[in-house]
N, C-alpha and C. Protein backbone atom coordinates (compact mmCIF):
# COMPACT_ATOMS: atom_id res chain seq x y z
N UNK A 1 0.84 -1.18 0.00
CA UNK A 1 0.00 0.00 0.00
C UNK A 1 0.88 1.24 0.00
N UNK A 2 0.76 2.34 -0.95
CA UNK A 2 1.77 3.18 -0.88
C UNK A 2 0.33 4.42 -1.00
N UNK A 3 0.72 5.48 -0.73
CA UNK A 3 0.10 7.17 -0.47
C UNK A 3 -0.45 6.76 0.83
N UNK A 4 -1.72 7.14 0.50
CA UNK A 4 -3.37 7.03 1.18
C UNK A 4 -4.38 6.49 0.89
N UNK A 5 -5.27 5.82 1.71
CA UNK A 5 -5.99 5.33 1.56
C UNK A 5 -7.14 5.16 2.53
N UNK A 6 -8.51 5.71 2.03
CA UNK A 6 -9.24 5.87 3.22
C UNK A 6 -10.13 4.63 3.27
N UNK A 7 -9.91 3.72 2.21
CA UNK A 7 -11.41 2.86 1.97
C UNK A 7 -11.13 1.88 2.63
N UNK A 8 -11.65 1.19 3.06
CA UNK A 8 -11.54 0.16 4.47
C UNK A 8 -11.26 -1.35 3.08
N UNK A 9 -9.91 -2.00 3.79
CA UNK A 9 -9.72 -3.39 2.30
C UNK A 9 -9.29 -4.37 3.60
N UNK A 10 -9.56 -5.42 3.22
CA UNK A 10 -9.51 -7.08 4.27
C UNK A 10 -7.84 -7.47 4.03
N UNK A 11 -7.74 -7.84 5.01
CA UNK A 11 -6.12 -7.97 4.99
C UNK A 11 -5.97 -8.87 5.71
N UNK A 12 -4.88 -9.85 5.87
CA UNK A 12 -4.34 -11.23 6.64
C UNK A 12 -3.77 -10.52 8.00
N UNK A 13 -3.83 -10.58 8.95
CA UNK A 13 -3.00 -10.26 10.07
C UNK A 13 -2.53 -11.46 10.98
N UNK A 14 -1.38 -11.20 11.57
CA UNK A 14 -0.88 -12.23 12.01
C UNK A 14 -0.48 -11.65 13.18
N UNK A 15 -1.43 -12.15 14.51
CA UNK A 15 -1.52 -11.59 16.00
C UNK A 15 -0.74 -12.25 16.82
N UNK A 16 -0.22 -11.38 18.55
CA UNK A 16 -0.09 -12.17 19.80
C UNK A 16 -2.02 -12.32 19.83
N UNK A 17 -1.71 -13.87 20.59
CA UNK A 17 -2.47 -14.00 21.36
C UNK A 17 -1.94 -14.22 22.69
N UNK A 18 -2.92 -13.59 23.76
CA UNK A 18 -2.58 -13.73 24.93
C UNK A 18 -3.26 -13.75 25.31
N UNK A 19 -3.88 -13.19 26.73
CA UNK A 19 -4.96 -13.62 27.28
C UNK A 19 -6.86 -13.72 26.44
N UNK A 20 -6.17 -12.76 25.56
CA UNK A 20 -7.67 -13.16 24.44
C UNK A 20 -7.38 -13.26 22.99
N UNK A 21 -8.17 -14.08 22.12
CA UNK A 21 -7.45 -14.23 20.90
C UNK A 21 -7.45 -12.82 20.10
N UNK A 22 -6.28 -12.90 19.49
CA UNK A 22 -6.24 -11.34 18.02
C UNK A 22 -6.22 -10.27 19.26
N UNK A 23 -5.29 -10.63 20.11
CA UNK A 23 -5.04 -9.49 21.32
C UNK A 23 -4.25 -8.14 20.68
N UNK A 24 -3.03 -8.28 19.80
CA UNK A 24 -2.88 -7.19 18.97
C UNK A 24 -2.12 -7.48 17.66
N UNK A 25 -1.75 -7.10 16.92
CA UNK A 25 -1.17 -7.51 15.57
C UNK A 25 0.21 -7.12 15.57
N UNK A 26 1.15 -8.16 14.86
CA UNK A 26 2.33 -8.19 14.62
C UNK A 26 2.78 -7.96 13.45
N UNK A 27 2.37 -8.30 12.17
CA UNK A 27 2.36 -8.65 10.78
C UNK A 27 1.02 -8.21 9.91
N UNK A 28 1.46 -8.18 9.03
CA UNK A 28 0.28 -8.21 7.92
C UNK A 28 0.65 -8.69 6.44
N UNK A 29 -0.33 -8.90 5.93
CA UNK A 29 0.60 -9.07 4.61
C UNK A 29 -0.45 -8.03 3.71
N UNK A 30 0.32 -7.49 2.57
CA UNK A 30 0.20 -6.49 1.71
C UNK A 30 0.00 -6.89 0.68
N UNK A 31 -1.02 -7.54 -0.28
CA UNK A 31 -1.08 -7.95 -1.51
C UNK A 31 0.57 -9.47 -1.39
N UNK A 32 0.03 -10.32 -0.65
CA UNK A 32 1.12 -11.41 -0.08
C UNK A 32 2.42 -11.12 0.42
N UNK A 33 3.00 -10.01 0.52
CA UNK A 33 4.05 -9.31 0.93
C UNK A 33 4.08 -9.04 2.32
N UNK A 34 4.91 -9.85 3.26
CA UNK A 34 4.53 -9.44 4.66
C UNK A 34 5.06 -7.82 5.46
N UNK A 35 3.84 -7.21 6.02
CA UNK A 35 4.48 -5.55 6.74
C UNK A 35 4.71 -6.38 7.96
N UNK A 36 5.98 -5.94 8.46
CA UNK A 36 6.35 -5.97 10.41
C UNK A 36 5.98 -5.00 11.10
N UNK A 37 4.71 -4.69 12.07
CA UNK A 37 4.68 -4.08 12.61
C UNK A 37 5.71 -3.75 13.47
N UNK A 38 6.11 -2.33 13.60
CA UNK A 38 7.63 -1.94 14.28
C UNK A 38 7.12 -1.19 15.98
N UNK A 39 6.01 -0.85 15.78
CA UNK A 39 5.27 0.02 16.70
C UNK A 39 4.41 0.33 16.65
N UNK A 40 3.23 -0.15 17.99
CA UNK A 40 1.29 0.25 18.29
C UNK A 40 1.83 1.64 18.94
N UNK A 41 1.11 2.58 18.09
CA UNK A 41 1.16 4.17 18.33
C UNK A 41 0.29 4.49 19.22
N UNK A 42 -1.40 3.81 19.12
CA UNK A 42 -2.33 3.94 19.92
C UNK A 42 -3.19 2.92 19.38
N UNK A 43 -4.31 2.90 20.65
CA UNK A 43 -4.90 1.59 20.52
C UNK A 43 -5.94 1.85 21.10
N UNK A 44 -7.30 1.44 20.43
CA UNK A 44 -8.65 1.71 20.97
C UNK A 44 -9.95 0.95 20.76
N UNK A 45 -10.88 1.07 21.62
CA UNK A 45 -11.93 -0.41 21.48
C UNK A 45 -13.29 0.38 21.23
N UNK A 46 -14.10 -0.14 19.91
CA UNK A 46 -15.21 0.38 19.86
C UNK A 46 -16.42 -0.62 20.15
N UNK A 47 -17.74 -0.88 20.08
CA UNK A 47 -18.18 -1.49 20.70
C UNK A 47 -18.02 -2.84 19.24
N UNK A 48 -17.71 -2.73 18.55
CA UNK A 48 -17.75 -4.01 17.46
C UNK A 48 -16.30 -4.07 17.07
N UNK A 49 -15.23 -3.46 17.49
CA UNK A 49 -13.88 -3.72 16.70
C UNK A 49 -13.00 -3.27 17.80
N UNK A 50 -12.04 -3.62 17.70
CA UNK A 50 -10.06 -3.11 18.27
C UNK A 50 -10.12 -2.78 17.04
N UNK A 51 -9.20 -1.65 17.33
CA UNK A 51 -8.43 -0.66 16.69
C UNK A 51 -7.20 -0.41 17.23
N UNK A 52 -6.17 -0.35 15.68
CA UNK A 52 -4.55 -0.06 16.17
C UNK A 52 -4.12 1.08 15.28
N UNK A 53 -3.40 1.82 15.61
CA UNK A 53 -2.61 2.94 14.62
C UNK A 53 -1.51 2.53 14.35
N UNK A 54 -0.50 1.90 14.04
CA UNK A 54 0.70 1.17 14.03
C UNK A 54 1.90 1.66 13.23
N UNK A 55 2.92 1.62 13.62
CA UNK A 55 3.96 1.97 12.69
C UNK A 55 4.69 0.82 12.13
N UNK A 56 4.74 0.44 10.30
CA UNK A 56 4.99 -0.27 9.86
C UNK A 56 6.56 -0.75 9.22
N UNK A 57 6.93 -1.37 9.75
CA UNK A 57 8.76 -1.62 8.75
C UNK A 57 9.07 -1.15 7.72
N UNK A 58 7.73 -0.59 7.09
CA UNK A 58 7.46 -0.09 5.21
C UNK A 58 7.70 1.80 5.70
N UNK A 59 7.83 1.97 6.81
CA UNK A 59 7.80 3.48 7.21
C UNK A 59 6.63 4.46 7.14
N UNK A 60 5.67 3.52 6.92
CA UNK A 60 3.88 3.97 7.04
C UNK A 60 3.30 3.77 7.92
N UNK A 61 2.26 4.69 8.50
CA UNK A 61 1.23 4.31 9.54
C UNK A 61 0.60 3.88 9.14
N UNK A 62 -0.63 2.83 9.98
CA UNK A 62 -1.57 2.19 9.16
C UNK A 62 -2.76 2.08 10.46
N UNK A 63 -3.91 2.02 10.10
CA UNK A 63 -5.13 1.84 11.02
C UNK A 63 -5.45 0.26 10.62
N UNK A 64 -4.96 -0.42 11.19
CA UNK A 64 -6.21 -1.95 11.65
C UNK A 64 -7.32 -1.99 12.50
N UNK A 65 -8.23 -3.10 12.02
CA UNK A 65 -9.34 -2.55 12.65
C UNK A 65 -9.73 -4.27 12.96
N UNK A 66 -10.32 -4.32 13.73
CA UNK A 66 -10.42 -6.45 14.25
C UNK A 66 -11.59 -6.23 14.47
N UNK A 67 -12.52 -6.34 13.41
CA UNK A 67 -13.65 -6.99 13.83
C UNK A 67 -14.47 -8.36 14.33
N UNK A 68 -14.59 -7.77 15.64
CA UNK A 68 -15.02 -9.17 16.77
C UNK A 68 -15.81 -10.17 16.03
N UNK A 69 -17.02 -9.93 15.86
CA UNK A 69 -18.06 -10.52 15.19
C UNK A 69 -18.04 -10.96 14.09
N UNK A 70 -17.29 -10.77 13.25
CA UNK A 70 -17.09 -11.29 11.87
C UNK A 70 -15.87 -11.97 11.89
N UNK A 71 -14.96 -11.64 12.93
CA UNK A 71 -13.73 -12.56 12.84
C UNK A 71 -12.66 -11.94 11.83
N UNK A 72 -12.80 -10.76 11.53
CA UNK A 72 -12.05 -10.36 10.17
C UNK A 72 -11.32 -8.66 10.67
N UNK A 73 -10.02 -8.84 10.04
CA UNK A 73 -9.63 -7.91 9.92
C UNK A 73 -9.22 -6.54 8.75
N UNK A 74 -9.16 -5.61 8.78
CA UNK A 74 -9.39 -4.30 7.82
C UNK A 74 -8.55 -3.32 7.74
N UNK A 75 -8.12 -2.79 6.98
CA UNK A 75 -7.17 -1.72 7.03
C UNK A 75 -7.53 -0.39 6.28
N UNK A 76 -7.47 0.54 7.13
CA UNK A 76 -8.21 1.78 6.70
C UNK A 76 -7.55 2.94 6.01
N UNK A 77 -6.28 3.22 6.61
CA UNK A 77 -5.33 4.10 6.35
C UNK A 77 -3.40 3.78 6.43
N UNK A 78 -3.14 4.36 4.47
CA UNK A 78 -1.72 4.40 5.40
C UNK A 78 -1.13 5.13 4.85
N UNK A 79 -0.01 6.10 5.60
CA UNK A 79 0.68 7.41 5.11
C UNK A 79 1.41 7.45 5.76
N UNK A 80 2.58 8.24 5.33
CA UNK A 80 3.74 8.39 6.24
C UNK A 80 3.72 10.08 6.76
N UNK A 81 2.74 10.62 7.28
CA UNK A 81 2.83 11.52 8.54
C UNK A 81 2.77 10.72 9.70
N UNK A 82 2.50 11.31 10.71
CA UNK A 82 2.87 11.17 12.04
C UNK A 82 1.47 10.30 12.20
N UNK A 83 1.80 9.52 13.53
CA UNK A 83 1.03 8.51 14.11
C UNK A 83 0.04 9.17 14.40
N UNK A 84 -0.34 10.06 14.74
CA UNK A 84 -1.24 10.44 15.57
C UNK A 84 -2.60 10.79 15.02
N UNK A 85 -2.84 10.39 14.12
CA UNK A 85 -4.22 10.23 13.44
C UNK A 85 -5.61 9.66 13.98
């Protein structure tokens, strides 16, 4: 994924689990290309998803999004300004 991107696309993530499953994400893969997450910037729970802002090995931020109920994960945004989106 290179610029921006606001449209929400399904993506493979590859989590710790710890005390609950898809506790936070480590990996992803990019059109089969694996990102290393390098750093969770911030992290937040809505009533149907976790949410991560993450800083990626690719030098992009990116929004994941874990939806509980469907079991599936999403990626909303990624750009290389600052985390704090």
């Amino acid at each position: 994924m290179t610029g921006m991107s606001t449209q929400k696309k399904s993506v493979r993530v590859e989590c710790y689990a710890g005390a609950r499953a898809e506790e936070y994400p480590w990996r992803f893969y990019d059109e089969q290309c694996p990102v290393e997450v390098s750093r969770i910037v911030k992290r937040w729970q809505t009533p149907d998803c976790r949410c991560f802002r993450i800083l990626a090995d690719d030098g992009f931020y990116y929004t994941l999004e874990y939806e509980q109920l469907a079991d599936q994960w999403k990626i909303t945004t990624a750009d290389k300004q600052s985390g704090s989106r």
